[in-house]
PDB file of N, CA and C in Angstrom:
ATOM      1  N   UNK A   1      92.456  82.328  97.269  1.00  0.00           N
ATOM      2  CA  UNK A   1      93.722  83.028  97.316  1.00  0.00           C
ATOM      3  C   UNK A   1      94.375  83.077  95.931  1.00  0.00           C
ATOM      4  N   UNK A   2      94.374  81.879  95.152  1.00  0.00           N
ATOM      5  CA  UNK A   2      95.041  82.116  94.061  1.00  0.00           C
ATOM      6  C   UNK A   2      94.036  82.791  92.897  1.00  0.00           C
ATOM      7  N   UNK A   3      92.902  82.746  93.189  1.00  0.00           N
ATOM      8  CA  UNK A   3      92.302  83.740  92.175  1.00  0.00           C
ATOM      9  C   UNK A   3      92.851  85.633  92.563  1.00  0.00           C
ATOM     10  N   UNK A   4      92.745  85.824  94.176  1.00  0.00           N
ATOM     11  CA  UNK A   4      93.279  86.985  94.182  1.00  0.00           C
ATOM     12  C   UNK A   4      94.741  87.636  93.763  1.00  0.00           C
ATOM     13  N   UNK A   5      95.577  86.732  94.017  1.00  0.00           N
ATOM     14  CA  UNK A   5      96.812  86.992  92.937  1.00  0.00           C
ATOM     15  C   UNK A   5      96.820  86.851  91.804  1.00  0.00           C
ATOM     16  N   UNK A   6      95.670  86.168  90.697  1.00  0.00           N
ATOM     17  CA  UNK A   6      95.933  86.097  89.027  1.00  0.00           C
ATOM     18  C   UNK A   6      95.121  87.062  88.863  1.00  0.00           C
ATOM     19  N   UNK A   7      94.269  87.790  89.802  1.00  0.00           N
ATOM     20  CA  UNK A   7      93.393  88.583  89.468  1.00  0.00           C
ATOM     21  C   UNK A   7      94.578  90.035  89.438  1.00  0.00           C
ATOM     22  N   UNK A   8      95.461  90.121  90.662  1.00  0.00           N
ATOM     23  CA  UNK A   8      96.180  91.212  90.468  1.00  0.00           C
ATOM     24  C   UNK A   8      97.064  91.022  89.342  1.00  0.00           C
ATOM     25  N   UNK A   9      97.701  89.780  89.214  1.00  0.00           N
ATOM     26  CA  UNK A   9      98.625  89.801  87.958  1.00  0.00           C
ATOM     27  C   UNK A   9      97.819  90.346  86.366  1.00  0.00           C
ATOM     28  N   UNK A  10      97.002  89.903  86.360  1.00  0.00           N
ATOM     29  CA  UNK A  10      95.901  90.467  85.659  1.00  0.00           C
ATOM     30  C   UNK A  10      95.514  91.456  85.345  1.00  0.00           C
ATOM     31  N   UNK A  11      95.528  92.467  86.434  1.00  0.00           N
ATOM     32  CA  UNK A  11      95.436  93.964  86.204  1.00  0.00           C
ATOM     33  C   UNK A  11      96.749  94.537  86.711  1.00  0.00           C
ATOM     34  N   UNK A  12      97.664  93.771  86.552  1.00  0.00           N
ATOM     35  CA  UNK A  12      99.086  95.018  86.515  1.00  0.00           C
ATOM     36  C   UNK A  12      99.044  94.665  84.595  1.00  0.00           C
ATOM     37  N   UNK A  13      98.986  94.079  84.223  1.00  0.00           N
ATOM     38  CA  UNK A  13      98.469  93.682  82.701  1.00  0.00           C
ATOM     39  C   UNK A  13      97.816  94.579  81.847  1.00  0.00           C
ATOM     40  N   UNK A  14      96.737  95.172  82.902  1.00  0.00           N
ATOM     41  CA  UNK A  14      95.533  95.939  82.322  1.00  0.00           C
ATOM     42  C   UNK A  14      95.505  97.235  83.283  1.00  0.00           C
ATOM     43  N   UNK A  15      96.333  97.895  83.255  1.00  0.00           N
ATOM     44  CA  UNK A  15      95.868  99.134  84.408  1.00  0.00           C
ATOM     45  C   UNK A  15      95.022  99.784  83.872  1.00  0.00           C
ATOM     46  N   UNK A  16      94.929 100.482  82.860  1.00  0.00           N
ATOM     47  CA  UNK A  16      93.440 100.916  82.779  1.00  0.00           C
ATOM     48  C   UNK A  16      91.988 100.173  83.212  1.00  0.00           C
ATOM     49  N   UNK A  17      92.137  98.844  84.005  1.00  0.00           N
ATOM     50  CA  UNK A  17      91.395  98.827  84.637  1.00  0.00           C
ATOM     51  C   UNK A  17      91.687  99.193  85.568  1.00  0.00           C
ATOM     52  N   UNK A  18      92.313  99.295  86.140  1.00  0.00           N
ATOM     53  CA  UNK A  18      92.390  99.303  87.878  1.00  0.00           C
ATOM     54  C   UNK A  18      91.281 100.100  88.839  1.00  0.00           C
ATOM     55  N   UNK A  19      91.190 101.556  87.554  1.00  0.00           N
ATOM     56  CA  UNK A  19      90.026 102.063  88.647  1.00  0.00           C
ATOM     57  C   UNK A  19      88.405 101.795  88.550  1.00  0.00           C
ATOM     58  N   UNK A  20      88.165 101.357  87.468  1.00  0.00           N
ATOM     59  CA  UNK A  20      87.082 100.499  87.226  1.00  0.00           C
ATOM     60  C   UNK A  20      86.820  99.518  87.936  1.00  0.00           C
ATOM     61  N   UNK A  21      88.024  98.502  88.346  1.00  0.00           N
ATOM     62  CA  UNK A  21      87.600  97.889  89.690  1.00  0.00           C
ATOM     63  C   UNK A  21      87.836  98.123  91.458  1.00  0.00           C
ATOM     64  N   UNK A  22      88.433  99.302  90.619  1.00  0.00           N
ATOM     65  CA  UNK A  22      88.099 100.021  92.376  1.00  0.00           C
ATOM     66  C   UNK A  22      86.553 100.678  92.974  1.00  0.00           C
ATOM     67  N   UNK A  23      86.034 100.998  91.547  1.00  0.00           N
ATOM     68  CA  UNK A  23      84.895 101.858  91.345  1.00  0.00           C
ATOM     69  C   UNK A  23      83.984 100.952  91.567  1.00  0.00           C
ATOM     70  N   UNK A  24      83.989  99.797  91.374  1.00  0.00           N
ATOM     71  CA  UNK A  24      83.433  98.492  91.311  1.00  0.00           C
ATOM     72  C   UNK A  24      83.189  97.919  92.828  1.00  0.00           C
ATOM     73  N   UNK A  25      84.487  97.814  93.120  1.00  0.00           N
ATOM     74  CA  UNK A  25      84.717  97.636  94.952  1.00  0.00           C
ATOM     75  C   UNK A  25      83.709  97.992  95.702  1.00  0.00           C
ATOM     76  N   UNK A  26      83.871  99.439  95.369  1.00  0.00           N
ATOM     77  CA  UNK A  26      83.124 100.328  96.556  1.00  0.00           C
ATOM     78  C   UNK A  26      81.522 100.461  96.352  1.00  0.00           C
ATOM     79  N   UNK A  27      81.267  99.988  94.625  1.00  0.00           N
ATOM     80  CA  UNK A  27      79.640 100.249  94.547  1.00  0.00           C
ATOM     81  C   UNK A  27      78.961  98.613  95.013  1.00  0.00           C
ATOM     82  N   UNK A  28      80.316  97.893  95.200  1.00  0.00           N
ATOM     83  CA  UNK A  28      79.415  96.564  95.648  1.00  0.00           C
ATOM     84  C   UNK A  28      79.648  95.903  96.915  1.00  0.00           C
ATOM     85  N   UNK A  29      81.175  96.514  97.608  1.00  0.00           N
ATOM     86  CA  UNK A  29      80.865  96.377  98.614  1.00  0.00           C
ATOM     87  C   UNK A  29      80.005  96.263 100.313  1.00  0.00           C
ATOM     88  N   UNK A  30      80.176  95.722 101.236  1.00  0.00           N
ATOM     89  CA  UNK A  30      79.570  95.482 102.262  1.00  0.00           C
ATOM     90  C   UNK A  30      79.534  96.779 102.944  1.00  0.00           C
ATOM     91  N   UNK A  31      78.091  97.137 103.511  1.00  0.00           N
ATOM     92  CA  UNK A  31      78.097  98.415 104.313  1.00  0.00           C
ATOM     93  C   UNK A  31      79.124  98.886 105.637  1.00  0.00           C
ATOM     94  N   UNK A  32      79.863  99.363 105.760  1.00  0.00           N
ATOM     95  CA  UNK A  32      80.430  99.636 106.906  1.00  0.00           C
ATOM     96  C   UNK A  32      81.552  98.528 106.898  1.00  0.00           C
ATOM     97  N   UNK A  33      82.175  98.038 105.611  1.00  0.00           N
ATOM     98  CA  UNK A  33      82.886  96.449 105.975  1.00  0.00           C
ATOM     99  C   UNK A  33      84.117  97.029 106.585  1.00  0.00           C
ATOM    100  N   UNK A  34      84.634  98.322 106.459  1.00  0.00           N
ATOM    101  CA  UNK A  34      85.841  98.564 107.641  1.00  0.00           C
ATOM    102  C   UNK A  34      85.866  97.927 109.093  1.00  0.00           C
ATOM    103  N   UNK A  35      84.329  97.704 109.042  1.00  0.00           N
ATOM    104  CA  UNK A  35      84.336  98.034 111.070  1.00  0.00           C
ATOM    105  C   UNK A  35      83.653  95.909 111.554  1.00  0.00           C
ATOM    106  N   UNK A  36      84.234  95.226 110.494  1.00  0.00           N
ATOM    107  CA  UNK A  36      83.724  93.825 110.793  1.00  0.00           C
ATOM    108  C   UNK A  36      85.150  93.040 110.224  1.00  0.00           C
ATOM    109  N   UNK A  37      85.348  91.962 110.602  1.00  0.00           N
ATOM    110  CA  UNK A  37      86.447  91.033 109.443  1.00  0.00           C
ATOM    111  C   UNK A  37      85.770  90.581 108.648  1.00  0.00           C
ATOM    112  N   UNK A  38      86.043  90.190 106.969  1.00  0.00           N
ATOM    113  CA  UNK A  38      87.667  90.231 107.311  1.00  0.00           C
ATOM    114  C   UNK A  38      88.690  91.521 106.929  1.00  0.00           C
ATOM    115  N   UNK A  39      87.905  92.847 106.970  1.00  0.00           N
ATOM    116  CA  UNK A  39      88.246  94.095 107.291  1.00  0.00           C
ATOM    117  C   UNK A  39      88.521  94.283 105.526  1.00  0.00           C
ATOM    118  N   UNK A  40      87.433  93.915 104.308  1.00  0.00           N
ATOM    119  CA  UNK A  40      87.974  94.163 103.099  1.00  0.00           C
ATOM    120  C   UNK A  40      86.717  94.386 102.320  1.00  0.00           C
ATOM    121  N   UNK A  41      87.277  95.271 101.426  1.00  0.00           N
ATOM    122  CA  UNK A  41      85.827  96.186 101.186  1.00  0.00           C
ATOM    123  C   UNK A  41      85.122  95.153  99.550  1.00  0.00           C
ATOM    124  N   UNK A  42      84.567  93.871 100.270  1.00  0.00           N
ATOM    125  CA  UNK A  42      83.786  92.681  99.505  1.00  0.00           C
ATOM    126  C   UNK A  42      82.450  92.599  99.707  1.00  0.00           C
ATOM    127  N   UNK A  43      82.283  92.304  98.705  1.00  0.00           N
ATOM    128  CA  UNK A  43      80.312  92.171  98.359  1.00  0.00           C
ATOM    129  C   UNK A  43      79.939  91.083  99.674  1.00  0.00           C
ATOM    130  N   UNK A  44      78.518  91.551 100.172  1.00  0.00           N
ATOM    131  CA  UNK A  44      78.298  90.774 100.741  1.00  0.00           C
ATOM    132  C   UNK A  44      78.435  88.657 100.307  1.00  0.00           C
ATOM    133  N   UNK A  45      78.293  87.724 101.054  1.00  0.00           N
ATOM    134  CA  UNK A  45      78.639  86.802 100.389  1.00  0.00           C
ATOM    135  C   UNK A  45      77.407  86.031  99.857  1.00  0.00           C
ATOM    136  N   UNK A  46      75.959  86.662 100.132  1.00  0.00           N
ATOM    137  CA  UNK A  46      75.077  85.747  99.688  1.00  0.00           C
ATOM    138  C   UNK A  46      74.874  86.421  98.313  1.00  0.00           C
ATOM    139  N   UNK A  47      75.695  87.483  98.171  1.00  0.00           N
ATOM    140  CA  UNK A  47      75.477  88.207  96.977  1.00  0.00           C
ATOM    141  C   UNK A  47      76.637  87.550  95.699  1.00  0.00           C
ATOM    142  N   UNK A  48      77.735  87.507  96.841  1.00  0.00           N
ATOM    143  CA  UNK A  48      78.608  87.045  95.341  1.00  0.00           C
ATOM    144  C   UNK A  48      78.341  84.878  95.271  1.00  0.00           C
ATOM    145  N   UNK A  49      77.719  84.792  96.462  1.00  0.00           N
ATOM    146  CA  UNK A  49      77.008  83.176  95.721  1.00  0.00           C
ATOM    147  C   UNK A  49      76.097  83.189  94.962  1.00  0.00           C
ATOM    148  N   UNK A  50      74.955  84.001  94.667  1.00  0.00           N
ATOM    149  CA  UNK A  50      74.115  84.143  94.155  1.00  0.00           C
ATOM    150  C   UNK A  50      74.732  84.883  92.524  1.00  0.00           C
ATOM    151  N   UNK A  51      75.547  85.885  92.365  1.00  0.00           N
ATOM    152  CA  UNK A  51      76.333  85.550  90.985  1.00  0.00           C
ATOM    153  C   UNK A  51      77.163  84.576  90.571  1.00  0.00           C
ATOM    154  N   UNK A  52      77.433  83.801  91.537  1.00  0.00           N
ATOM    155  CA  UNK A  52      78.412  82.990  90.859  1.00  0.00           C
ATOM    156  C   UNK A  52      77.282  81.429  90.665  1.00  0.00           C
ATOM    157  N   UNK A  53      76.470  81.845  90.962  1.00  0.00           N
ATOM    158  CA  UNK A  53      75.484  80.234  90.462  1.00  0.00           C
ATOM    159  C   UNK A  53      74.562  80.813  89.456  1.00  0.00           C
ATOM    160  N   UNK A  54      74.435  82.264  89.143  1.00  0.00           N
ATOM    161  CA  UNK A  54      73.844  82.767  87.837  1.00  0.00           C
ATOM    162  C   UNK A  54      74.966  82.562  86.670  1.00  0.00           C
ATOM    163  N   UNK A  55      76.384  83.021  87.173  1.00  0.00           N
ATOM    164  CA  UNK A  55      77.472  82.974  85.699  1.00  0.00           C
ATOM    165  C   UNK A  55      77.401  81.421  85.403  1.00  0.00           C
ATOM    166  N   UNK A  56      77.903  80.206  86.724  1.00  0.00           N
ATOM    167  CA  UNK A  56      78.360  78.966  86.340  1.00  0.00           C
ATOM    168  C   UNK A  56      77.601  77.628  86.582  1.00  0.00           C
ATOM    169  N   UNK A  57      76.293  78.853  87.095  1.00  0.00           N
ATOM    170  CA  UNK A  57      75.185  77.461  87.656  1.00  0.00           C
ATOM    171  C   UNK A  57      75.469  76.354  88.937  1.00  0.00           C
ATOM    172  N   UNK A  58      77.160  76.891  89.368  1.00  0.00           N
ATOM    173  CA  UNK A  58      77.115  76.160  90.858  1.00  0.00           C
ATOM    174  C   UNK A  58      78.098  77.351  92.052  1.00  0.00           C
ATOM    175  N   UNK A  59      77.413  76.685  92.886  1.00  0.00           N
ATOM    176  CA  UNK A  59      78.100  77.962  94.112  1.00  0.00           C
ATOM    177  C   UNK A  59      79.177  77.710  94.435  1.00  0.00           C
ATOM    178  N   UNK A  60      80.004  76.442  94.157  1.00  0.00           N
ATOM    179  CA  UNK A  60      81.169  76.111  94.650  1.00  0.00           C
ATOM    180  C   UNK A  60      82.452  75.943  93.420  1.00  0.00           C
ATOM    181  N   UNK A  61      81.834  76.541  91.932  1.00  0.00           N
ATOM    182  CA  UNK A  61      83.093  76.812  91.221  1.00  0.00           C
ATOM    183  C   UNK A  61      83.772  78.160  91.100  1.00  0.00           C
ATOM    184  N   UNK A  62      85.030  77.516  90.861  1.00  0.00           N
ATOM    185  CA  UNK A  62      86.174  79.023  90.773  1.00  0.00           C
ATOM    186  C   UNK A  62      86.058  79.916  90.434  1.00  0.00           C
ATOM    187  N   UNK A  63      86.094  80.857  90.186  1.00  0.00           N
ATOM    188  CA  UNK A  63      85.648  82.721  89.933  1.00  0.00           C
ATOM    189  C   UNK A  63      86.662  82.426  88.532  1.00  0.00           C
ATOM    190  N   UNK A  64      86.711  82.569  87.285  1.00  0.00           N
ATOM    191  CA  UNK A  64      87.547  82.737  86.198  1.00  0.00           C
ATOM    192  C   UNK A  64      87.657  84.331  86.065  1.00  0.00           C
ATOM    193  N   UNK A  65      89.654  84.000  85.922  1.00  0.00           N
ATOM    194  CA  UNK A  65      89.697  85.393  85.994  1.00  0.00           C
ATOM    195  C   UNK A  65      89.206  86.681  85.024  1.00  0.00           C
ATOM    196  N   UNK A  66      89.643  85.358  83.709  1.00  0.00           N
ATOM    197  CA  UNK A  66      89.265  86.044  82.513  1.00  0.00           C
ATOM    198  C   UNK A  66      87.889  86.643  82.516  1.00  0.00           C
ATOM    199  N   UNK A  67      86.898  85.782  83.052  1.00  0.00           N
ATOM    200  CA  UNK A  67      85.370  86.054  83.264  1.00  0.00           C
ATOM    201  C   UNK A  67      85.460  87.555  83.702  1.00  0.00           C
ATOM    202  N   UNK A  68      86.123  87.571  84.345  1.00  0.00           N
ATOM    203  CA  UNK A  68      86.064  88.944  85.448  1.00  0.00           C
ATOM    204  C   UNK A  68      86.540  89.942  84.829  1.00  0.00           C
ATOM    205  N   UNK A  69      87.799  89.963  83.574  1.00  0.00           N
ATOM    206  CA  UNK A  69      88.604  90.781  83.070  1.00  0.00           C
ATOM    207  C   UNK A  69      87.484  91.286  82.169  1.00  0.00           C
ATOM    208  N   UNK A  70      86.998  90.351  81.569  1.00  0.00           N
ATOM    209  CA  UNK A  70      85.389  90.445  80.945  1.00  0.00           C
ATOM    210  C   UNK A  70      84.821  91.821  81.174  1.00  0.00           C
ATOM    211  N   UNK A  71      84.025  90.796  82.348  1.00  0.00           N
ATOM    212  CA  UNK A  71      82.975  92.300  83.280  1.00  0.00           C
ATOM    213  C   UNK A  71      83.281  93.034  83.666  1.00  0.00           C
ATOM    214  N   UNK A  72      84.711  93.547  83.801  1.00  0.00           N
ATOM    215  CA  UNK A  72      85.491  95.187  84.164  1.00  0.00           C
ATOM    216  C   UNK A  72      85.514  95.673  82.901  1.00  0.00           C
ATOM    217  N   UNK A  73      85.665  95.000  81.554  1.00  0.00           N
ATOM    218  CA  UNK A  73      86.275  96.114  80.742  1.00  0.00           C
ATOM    219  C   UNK A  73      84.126  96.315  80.227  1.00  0.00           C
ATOM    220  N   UNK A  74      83.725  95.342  80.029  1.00  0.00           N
ATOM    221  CA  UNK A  74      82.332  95.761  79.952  1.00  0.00           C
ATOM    222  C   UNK A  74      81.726  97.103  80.652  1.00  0.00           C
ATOM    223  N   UNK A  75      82.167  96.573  81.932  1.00  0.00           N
ATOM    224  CA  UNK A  75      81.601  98.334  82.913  1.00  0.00           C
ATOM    225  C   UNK A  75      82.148  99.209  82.580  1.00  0.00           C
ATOM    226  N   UNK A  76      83.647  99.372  82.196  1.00  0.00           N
ATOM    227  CA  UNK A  76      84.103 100.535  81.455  1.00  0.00           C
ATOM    228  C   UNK A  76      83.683 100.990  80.551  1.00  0.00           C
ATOM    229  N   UNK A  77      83.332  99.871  79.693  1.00  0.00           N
ATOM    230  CA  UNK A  77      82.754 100.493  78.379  1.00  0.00           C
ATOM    231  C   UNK A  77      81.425 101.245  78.924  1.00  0.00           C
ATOM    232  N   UNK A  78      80.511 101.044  79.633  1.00  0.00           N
ATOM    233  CA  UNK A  78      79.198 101.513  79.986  1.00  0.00           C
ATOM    234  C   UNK A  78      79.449 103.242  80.707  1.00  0.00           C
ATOM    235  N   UNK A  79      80.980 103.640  80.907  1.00  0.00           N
ATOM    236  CA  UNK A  79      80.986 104.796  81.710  1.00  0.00           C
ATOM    237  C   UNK A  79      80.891 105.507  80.249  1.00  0.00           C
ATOM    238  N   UNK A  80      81.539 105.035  79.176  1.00  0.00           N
ATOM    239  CA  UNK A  80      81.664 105.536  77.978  1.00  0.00           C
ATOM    240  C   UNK A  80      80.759 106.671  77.377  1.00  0.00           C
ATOM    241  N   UNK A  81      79.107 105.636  77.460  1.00  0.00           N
ATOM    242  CA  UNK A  81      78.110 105.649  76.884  1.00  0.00           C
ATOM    243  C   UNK A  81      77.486 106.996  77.531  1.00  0.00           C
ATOM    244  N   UNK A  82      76.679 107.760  76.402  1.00  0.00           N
ATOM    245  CA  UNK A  82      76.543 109.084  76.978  1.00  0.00           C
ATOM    246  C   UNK A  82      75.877 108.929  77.991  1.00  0.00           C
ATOM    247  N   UNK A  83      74.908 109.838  79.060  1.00  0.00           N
ATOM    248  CA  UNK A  83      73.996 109.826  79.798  1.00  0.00           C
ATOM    249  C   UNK A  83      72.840 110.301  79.759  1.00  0.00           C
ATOM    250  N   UNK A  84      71.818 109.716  79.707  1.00  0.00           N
ATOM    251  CA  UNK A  84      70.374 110.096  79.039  1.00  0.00           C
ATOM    252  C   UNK A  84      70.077 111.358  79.935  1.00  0.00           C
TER     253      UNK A  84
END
């Protein structure tokens, strides 16, 4: 919970991310997650354990927000880049 509020405080900070991680949302979200709880459009969870023991090497540490502010403005930068 408190990562999801420093994460929004975070991007009222940075709105030019905002749609980068909306864009983000939806390319990693769960299939059909409207129609299951907890009704929110999140990566499956063996998916976001399995990044979070590649970034910190354990499944049970905190998501850093900064980490994350990171990998949004990274993906932005990648819309940048021309297209082959």
């Amino acid at each position: 919970m408190r990562y999801g509020i420093a994460m929004v405080a975070a991007l009222a900070r940075r709105p030019w991310l905002v749609a980068t991680t909306l864009r983000q949302l939806k390319s990693l979200s769960r299939p059909r997650w409207w129609s299951e709880p907890p009704y929110l459009p999140l990566p499956p969870a063996d998916y976001l354990e399995f990044r979070q023991v590649t970034a910190t090497g354990s499944a049970t540490a905190v998501p850093d927000v900064q980490d994350t502010v990171i990998w949004l403005e990274w993906c932005r930068s990648l819309r940048k880049l021309p297209r082959a």
